[in-house]
Protein backbone atom coordinates (compact mmCIF):
# COMPACT_ATOMS: atom_id res chain seq x y z
CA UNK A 1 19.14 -10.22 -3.44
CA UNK A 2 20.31 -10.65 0.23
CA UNK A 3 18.68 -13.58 2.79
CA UNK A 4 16.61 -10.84 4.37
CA UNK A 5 14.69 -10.08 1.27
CA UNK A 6 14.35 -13.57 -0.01
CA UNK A 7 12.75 -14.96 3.35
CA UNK A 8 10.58 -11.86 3.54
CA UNK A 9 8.65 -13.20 0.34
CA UNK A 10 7.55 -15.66 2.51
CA UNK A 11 5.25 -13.05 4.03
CA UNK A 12 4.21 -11.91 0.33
CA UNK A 13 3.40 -16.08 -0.65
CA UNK A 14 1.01 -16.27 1.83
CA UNK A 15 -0.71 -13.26 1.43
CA UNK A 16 -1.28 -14.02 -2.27
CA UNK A 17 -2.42 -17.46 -1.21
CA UNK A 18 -5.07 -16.00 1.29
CA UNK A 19 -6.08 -13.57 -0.89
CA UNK A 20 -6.67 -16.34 -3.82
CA UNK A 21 -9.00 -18.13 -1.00
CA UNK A 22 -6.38 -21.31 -1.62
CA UNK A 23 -5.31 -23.32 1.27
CA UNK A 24 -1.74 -24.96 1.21
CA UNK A 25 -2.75 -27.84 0.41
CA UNK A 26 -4.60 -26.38 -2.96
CA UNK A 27 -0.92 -24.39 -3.79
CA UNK A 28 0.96 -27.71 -2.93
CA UNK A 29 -1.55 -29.63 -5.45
CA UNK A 30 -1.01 -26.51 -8.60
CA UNK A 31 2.99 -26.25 -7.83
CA UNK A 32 4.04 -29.70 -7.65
CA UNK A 33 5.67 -28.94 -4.29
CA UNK A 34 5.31 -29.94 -0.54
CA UNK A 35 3.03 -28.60 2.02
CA UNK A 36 5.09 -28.61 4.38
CA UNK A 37 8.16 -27.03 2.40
CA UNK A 38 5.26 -24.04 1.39
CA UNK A 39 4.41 -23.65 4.73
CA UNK A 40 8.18 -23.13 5.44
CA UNK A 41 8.35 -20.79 2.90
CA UNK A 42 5.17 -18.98 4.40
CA UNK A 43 6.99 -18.69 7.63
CA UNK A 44 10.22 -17.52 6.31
CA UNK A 45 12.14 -20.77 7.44
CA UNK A 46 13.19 -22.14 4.23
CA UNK A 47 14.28 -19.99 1.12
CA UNK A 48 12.75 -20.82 -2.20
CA UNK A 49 15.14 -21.83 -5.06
CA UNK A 50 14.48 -19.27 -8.55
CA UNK A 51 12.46 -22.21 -9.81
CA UNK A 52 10.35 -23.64 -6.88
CA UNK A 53 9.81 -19.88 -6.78
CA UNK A 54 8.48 -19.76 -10.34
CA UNK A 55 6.26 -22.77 -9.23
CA UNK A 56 4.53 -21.45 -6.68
CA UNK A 57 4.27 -17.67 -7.93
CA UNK A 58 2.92 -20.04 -10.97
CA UNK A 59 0.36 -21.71 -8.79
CA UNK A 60 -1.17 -18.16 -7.27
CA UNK A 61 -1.82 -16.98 -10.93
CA UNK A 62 1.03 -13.84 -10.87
CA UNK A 63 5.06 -13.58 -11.12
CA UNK A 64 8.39 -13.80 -9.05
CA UNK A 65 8.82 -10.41 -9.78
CA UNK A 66 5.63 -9.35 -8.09
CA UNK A 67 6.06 -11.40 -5.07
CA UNK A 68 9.30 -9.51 -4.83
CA UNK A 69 8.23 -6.50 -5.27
CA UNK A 70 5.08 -7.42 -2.28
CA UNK A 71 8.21 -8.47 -0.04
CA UNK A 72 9.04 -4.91 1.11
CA UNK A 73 5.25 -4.40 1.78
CA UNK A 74 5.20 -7.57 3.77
CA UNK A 75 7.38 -5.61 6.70
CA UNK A 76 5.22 -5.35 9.54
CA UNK A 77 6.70 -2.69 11.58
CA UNK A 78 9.10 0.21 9.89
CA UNK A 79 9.67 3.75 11.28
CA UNK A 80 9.62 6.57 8.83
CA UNK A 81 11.47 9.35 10.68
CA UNK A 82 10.64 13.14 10.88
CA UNK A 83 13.91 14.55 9.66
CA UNK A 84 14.12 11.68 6.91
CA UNK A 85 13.25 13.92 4.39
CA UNK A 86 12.73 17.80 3.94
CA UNK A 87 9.77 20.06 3.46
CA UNK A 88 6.69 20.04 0.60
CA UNK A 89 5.78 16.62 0.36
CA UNK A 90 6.78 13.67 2.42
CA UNK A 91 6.28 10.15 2.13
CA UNK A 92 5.62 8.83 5.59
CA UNK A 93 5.34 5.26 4.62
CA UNK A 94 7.85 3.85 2.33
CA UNK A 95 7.51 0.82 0.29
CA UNK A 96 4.42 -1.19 -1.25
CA UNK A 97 2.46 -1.58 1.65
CA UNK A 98 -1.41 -1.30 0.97
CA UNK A 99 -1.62 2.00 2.73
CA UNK A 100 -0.14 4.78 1.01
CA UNK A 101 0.63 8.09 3.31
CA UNK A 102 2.12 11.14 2.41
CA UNK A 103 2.46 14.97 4.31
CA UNK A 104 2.54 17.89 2.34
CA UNK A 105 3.74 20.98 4.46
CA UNK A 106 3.54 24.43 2.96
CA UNK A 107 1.41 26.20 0.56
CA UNK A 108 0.55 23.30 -2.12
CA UNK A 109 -1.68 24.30 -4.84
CA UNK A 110 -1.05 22.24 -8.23
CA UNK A 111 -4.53 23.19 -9.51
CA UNK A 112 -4.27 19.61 -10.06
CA UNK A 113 -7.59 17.42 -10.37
CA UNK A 114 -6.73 13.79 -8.78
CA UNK A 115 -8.95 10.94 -9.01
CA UNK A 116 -7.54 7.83 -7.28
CA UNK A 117 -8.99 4.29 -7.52
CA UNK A 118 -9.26 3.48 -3.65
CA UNK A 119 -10.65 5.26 -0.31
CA UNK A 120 -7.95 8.16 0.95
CA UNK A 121 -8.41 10.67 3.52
CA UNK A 122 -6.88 13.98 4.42
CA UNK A 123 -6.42 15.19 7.71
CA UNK A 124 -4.90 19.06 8.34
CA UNK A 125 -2.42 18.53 11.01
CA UNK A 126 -1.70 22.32 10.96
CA UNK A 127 -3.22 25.56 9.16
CA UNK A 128 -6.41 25.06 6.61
CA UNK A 129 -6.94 23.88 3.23
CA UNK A 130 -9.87 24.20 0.72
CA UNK A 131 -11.28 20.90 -0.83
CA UNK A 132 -12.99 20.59 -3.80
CA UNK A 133 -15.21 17.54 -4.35
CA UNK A 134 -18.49 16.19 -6.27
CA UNK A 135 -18.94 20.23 -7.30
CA UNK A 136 -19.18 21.43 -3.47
CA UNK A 137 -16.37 23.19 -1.97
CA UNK A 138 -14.69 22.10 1.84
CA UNK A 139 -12.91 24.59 4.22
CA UNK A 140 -10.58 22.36 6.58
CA UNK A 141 -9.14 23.77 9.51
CA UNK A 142 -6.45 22.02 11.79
CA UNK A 143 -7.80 19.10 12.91
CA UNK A 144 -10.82 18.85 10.43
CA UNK A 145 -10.64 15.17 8.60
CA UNK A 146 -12.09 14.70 4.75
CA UNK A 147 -13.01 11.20 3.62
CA UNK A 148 -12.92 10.46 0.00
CA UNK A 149 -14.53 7.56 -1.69
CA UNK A 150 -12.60 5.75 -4.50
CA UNK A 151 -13.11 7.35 -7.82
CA UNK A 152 -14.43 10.70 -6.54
CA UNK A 153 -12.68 13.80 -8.68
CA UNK A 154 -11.05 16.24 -5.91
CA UNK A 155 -8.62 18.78 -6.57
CA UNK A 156 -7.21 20.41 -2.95
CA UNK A 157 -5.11 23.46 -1.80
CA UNK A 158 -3.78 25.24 0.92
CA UNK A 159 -5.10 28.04 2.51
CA UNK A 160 -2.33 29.48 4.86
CA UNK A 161 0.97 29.22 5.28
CA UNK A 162 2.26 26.35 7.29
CA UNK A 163 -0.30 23.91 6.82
CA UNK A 164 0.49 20.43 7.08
CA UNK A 165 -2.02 18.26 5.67
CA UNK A 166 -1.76 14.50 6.02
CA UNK A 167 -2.92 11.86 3.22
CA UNK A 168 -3.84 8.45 3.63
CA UNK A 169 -5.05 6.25 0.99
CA UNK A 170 -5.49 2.31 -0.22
CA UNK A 171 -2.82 1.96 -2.71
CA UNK A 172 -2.78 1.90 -6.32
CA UNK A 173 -1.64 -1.42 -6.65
CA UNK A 174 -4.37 -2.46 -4.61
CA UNK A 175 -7.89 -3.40 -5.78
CA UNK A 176 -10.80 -2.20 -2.79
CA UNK A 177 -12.94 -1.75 -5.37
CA UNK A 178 -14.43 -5.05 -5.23
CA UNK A 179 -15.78 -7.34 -2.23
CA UNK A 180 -12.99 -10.02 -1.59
CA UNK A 181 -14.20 -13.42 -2.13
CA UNK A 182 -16.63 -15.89 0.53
């Protein structure tokens, strides 16, 4: 692992740590180590050793291995470039951010049922697509947007050639199925 990944964890610590409702002082307390070496960590100043690492991935109830693999979602600005990849379906953000996006250009039509755990919606950037959804059919023209809740069985195809239909969902990995703690 380079220096640029391991300070970027930083980024994924304290996002755990809000997300637990813990303060530092309450991660300091479970880990055994400093507040102020935790907030270093936090603010990518200081680079946690494999074991203080195990300590405080420890203390917020999960693994180094998944704070490493939040540290590419904890990038706050990347550019995802048009010609970065080809035609059919694109990824247009990369990584584990909490946002998932992807383009699909051309005439897709898996006959595929999806059902995804978060909120998504599609937006046709170009041409029209048919949507089904909660037994009711959806004609979407260019510039028509469809919101989906979490859970809700859809299944989705083009209708002319050319269309370019944007998706945006809550990741997987990430549970918006419940109200975060008060």
């Amino acid at each position: 692992m380079d220096d640029k990944e391991a300070l970027r964890v930083g980024a994924a610590v304290r996002r755990r740590r809000r997300s637990l409702g813990l303060t530092l002082a309450a991660v300091a307390a479970r880990s055994g180590l400093s507040v102020p070496f935790l907030s270093q960590i936090e603010n990518e100043r200081a680079r946690p050793s494999t074991r203080s690492l195990d300590r405080v991935a420890d203390a917020l109830e999960t693994t180094p291995a998944q704070l490493h693999a939040a540290a590419d979602s904890a990038r706050t600005v990347d550019v995802v470039r048009a010609g970065d990849l080809g035609p059919g379906v694109r990824r247009v953000v990369r990584g584990g951010h909490q946002l998932n996006a992807k383009e699909f250009t051309g005439e897709q039509d898996t006959g595929r049922e999806y059902q995804h755990r978060n909120d998504e919606i599609m937006y046709i950037a170009d041409g029209a697509a048919e949507v089904e959804a909660e037994g009711r059919a959806y004609r979407l023209e260019r510039g028509d947007t469809l919101y989906l809740s979490g859970g809700v069985r859809h299944r989705w195809r083009a209708t002319e050639p050319g269309t370019r239909i944007l998706v945006v969902a809550v990741a997987e990995h990430i549970d918006a199925t419940v109200d975060p703690p008060r």
